[in-house]
N, C-alpha and C. Protein backbone atom coordinates (compact mmCIF):
# COMPACT_ATOMS: atom_id res chain seq x y z
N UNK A 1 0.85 -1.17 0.00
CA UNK A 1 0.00 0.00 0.00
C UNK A 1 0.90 1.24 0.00
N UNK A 2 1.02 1.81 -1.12
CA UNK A 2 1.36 3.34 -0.95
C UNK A 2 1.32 4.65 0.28
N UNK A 3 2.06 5.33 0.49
CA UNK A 3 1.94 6.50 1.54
C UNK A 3 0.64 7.16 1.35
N UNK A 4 0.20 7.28 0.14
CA UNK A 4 -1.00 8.05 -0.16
C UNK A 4 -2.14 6.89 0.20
N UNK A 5 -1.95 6.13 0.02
CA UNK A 5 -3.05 5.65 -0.12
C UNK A 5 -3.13 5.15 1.32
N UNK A 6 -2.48 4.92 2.36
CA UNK A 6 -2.71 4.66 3.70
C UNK A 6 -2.99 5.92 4.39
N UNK A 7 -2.55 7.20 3.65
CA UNK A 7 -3.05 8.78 4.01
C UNK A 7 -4.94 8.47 4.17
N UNK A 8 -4.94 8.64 3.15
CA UNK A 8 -6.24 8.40 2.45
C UNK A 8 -7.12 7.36 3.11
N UNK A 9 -6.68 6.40 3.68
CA UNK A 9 -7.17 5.32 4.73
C UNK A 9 -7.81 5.84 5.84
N UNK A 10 -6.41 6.26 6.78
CA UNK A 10 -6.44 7.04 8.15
C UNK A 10 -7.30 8.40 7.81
N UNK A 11 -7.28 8.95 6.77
CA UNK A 11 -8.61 10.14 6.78
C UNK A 11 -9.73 9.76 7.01
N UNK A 12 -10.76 8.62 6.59
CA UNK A 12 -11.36 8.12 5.73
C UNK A 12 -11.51 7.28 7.40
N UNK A 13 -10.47 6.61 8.09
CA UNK A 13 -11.13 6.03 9.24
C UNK A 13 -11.67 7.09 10.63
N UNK A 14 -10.94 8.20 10.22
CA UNK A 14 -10.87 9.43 11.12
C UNK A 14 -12.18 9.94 11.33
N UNK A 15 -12.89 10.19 9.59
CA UNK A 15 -14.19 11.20 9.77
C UNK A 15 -15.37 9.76 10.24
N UNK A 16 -14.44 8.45 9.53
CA UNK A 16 -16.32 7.58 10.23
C UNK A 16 -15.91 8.04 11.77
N UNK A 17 -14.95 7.62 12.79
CA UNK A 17 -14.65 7.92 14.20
C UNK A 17 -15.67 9.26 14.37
N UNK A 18 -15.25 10.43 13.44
CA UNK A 18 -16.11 11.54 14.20
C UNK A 18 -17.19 11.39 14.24
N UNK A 19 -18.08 10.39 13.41
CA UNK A 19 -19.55 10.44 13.36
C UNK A 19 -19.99 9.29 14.62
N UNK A 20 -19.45 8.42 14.66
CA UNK A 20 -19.91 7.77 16.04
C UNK A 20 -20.38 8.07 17.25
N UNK A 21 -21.01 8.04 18.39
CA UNK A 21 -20.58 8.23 19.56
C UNK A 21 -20.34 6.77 20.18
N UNK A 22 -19.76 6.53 21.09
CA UNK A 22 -19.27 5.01 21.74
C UNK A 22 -18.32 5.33 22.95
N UNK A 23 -18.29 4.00 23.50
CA UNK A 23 -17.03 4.20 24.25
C UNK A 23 -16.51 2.41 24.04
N UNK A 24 -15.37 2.06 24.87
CA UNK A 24 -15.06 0.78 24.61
C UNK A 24 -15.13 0.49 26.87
N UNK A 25 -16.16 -0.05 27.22
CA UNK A 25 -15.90 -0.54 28.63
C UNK A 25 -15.31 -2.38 28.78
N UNK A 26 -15.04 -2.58 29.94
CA UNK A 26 -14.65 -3.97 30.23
C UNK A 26 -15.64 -4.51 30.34
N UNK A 27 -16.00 -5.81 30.16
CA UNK A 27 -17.43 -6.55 30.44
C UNK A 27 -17.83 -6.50 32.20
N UNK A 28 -19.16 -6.50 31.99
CA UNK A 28 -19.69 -6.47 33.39
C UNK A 28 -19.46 -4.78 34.29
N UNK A 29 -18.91 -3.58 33.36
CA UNK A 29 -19.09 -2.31 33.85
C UNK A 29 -20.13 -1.40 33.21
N UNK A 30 -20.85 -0.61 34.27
CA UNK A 30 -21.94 -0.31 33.72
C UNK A 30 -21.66 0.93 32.70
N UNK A 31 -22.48 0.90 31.53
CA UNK A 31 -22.37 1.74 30.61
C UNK A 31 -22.77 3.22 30.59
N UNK A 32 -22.32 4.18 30.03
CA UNK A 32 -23.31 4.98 30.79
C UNK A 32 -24.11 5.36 29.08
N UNK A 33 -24.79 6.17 29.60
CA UNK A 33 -26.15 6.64 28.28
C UNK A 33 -26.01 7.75 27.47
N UNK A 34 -25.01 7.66 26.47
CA UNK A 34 -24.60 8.83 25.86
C UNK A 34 -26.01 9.80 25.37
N UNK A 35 -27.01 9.34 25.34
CA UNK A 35 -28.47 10.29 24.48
C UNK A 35 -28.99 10.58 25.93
N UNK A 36 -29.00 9.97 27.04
CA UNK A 36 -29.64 10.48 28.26
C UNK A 36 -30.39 11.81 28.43
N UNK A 37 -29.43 12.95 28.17
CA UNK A 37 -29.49 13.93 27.98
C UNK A 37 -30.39 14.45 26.50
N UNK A 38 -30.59 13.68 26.23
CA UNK A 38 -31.16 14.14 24.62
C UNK A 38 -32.70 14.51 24.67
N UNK A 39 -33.27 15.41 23.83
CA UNK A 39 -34.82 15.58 23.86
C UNK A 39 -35.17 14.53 22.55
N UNK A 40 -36.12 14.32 22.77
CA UNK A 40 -36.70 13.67 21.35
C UNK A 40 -36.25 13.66 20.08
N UNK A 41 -36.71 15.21 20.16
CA UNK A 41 -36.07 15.49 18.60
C UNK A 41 -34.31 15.51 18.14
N UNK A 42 -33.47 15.36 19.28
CA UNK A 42 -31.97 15.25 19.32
C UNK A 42 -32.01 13.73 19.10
N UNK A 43 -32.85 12.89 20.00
CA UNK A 43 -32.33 11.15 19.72
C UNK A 43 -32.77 11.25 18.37
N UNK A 44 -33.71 11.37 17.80
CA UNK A 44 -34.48 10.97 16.41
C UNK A 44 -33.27 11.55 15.81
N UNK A 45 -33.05 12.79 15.43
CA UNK A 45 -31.61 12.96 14.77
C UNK A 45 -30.64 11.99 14.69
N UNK A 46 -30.06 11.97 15.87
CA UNK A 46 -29.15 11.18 16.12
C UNK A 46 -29.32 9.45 15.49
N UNK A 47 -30.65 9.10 15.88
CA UNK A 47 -31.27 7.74 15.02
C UNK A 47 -31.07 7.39 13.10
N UNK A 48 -31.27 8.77 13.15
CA UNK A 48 -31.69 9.08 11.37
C UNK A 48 -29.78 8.87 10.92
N UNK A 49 -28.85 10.24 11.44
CA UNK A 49 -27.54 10.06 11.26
C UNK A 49 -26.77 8.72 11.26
N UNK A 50 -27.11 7.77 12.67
CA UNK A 50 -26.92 6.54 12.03
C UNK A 50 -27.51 5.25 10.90
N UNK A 51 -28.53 6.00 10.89
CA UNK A 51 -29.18 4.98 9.97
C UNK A 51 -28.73 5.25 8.25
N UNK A 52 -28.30 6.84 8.12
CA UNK A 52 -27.63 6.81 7.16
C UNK A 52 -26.21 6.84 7.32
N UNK A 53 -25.43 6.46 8.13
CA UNK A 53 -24.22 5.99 7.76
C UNK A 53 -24.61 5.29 7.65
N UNK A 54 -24.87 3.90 8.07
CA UNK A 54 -25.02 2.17 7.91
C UNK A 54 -25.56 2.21 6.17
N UNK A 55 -26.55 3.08 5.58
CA UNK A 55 -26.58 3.11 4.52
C UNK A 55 -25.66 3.39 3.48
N UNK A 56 -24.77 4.33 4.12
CA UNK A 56 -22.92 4.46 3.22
C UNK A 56 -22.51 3.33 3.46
N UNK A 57 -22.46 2.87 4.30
CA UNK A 57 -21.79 1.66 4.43
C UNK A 57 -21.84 0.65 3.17
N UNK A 58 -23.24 0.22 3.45
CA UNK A 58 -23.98 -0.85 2.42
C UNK A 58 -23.63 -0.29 1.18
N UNK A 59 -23.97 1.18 1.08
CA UNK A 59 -23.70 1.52 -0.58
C UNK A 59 -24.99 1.52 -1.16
N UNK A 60 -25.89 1.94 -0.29
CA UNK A 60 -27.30 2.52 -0.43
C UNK A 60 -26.83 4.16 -0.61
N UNK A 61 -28.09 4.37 -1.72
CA UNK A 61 -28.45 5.02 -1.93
C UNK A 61 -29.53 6.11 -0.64
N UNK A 62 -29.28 6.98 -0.81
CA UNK A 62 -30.05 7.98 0.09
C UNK A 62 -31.63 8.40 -0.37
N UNK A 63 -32.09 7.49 0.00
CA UNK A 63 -33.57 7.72 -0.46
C UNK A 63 -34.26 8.80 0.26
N UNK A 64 -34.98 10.37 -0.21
CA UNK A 64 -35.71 11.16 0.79
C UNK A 64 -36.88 10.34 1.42
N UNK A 65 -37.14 10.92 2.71
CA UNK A 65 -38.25 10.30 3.43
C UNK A 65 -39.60 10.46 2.96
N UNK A 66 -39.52 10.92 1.88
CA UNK A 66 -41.38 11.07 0.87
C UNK A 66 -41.36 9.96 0.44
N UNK A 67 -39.79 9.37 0.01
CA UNK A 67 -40.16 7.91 -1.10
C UNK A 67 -40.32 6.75 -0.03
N UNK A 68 -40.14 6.80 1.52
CA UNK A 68 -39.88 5.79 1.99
C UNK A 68 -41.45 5.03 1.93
N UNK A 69 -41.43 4.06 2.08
CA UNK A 69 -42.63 2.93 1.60
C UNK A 69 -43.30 3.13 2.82
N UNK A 70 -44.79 2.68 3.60
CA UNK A 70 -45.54 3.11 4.16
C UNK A 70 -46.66 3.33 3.90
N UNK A 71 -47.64 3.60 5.09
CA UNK A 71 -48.91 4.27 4.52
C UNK A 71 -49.13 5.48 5.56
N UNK A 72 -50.22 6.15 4.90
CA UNK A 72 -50.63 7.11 5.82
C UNK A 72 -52.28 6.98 6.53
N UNK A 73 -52.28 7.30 7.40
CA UNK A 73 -53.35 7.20 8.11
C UNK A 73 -53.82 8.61 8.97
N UNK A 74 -55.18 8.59 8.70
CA UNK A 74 -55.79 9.91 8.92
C UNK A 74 -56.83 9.62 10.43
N UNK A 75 -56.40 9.93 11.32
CA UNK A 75 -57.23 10.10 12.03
C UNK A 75 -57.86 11.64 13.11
N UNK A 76 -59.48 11.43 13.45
CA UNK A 76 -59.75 12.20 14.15
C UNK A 76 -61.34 12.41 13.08
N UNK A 77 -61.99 13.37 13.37
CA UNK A 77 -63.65 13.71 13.25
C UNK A 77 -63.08 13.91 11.58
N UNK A 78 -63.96 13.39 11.22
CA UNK A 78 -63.96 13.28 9.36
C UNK A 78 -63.32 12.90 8.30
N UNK A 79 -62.74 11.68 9.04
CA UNK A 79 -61.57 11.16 8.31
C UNK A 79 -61.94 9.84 8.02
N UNK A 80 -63.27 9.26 8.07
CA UNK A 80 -63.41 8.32 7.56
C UNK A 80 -63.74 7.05 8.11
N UNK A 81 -63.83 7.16 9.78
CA UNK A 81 -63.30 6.18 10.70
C UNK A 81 -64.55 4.79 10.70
């Protein structure tokens, strides 16, 4: 492997590192809760960010959330119930 191209490695392992959060504990120590602190709308972020790395990963494509498959459902007074 070339200088450049092990450059290019260690960059490349650097920015996935920044997107993580983790820690590495010994078995049997308690973990603590990196989102603890989080409101809703910070975990859901945080949910979505990993769900599209794991999709870089795979080598998926970034589909917007209009195309995602589903249905919609209407509820409340006049919707059909």
């Amino acid at each position: 492997m070339t200088t450049a191209a092990k450059q290019a490695r260690a960059e490349r392992a650097r920015r996935r590192r920044d997107l993580l959060v983790g820690e590495v504990a010994p078995l049997g120590t308690p973990k603590s809760l990196p989102y603890a602190t989080f409101s809703p709308e910070e975990r859901l972020a945080a949910a979505t960010r990993l769900i599209f790395y794991h999709m870089q990963i795979r080598g998926d494509a970034r589909v917007p959330r209009a195309e995602w498959p589903g249905e919609t459902f209407k509820c409340g007074p006049g919707s059909g119930q």
